[in-house]
N, C-alpha and C. Protein backbone atom coordinates (compact mmCIF):
# COMPACT_ATOMS: atom_id res chain seq x y z
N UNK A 1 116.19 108.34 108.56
CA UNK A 1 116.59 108.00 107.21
C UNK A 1 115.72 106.88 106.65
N UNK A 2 115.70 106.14 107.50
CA UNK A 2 114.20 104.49 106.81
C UNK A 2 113.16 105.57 106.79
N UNK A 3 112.72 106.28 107.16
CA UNK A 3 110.99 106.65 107.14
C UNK A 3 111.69 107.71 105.29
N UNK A 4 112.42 108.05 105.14
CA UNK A 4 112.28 108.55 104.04
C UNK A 4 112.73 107.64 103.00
N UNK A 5 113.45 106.50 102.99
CA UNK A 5 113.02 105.45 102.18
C UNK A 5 111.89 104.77 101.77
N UNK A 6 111.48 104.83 102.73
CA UNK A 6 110.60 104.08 102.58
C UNK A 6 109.39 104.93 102.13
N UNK A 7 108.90 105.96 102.16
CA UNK A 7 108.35 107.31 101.89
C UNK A 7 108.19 106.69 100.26
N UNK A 8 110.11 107.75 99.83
CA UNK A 8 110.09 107.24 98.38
C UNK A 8 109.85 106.46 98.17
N UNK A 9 110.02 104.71 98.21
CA UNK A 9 110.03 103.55 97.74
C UNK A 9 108.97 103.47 97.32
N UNK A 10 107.36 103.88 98.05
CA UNK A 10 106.43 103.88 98.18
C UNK A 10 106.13 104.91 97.15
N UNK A 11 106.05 105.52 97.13
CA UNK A 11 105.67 106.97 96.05
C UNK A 11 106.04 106.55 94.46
N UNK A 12 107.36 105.85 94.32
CA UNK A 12 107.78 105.72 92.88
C UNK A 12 107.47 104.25 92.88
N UNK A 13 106.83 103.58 93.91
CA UNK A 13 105.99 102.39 93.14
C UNK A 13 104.32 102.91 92.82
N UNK A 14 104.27 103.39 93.42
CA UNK A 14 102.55 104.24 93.38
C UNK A 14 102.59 104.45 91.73
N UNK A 15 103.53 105.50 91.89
CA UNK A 15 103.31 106.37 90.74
C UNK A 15 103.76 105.25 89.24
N UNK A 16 104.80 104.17 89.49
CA UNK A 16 105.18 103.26 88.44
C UNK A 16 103.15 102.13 88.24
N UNK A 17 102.55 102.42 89.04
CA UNK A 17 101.58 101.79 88.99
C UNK A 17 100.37 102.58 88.24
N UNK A 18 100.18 103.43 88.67
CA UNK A 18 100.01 104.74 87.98
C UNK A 18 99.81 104.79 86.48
N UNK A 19 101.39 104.77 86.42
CA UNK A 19 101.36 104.95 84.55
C UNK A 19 101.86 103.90 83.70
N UNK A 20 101.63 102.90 84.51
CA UNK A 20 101.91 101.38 83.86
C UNK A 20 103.28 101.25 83.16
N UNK A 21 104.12 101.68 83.87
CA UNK A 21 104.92 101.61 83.37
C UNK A 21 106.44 101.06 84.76
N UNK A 22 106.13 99.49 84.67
CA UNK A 22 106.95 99.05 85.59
C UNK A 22 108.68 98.54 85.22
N UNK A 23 109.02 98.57 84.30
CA UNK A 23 110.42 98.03 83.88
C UNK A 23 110.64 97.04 83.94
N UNK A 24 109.98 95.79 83.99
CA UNK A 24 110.04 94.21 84.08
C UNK A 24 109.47 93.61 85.78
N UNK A 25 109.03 94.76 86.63
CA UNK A 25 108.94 94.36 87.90
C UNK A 25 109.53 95.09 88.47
N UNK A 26 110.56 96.12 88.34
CA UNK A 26 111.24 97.19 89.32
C UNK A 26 110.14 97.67 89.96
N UNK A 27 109.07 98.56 89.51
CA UNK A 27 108.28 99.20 90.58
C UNK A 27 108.04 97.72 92.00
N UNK A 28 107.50 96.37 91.73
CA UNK A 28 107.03 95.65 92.43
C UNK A 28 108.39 95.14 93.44
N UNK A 29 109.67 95.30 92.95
CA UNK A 29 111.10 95.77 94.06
C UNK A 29 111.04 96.56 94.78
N UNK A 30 110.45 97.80 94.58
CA UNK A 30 111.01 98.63 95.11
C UNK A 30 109.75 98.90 96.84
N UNK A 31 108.55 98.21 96.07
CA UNK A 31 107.55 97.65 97.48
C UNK A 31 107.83 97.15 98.04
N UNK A 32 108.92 96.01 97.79
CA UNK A 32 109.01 94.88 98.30
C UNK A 32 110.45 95.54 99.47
N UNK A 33 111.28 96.55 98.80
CA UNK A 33 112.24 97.21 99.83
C UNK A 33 111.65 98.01 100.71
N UNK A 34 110.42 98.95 100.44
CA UNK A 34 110.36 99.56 101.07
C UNK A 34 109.59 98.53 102.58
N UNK A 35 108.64 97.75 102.17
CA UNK A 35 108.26 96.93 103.63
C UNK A 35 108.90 96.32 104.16
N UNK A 36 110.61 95.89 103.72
CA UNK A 36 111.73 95.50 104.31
C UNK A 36 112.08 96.72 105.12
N UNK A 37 112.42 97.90 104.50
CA UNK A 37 113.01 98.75 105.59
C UNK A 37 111.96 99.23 106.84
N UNK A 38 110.58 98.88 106.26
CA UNK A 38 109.49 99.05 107.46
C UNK A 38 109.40 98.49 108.47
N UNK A 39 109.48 97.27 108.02
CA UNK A 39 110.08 96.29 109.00
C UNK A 39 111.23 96.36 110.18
N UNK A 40 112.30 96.21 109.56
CA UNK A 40 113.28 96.77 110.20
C UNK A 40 113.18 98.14 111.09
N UNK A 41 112.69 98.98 110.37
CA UNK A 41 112.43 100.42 111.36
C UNK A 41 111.63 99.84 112.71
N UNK A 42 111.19 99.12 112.35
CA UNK A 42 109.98 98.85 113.53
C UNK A 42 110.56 97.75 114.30
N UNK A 43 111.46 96.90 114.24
CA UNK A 43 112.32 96.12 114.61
C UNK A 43 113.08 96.61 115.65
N UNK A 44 113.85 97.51 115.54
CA UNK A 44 114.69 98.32 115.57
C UNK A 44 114.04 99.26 117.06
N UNK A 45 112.87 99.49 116.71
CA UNK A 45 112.06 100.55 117.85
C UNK A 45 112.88 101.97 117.56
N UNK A 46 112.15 102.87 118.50
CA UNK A 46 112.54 104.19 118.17
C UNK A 46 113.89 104.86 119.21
N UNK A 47 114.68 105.28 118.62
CA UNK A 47 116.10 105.49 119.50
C UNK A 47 116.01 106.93 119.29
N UNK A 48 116.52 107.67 120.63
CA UNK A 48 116.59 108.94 120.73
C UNK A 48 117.97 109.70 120.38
C-alpha cells in the first residue's frame, strides 16, 4: 500500500509541476508525503 502512495504522490506532483499549476504549494505537500511514506517503507523493511 506505501509503494502505491507514494507512486501517486509522486506522479500528481510531477504532473502539478508540469502544468504549473500548484494550488499555493499542494503539489510541493504532496513530495514532501510521499518521501515520508518512503521513508517509513524503508524503515519498516520488507515483511512477508
Amino acid at each position: 500500500m506505501f509503494e502505491t502512495l507514494i507512486i501517486l504522490f509522486i506522479i500528481l506532483w510531477a504532473l502539478g509541476l508540469v502544468t504549473s499549476y500548484t494550488l499555493g504549494g499542494f503539489i510541493h505537500v504532496l513530495l514532501v508525503l510521499a518521501l515520508i511514506l518512503l521513508v517509513l517503507r524503508l524503515a519498516q523493511g520488507k515483511r512477508v
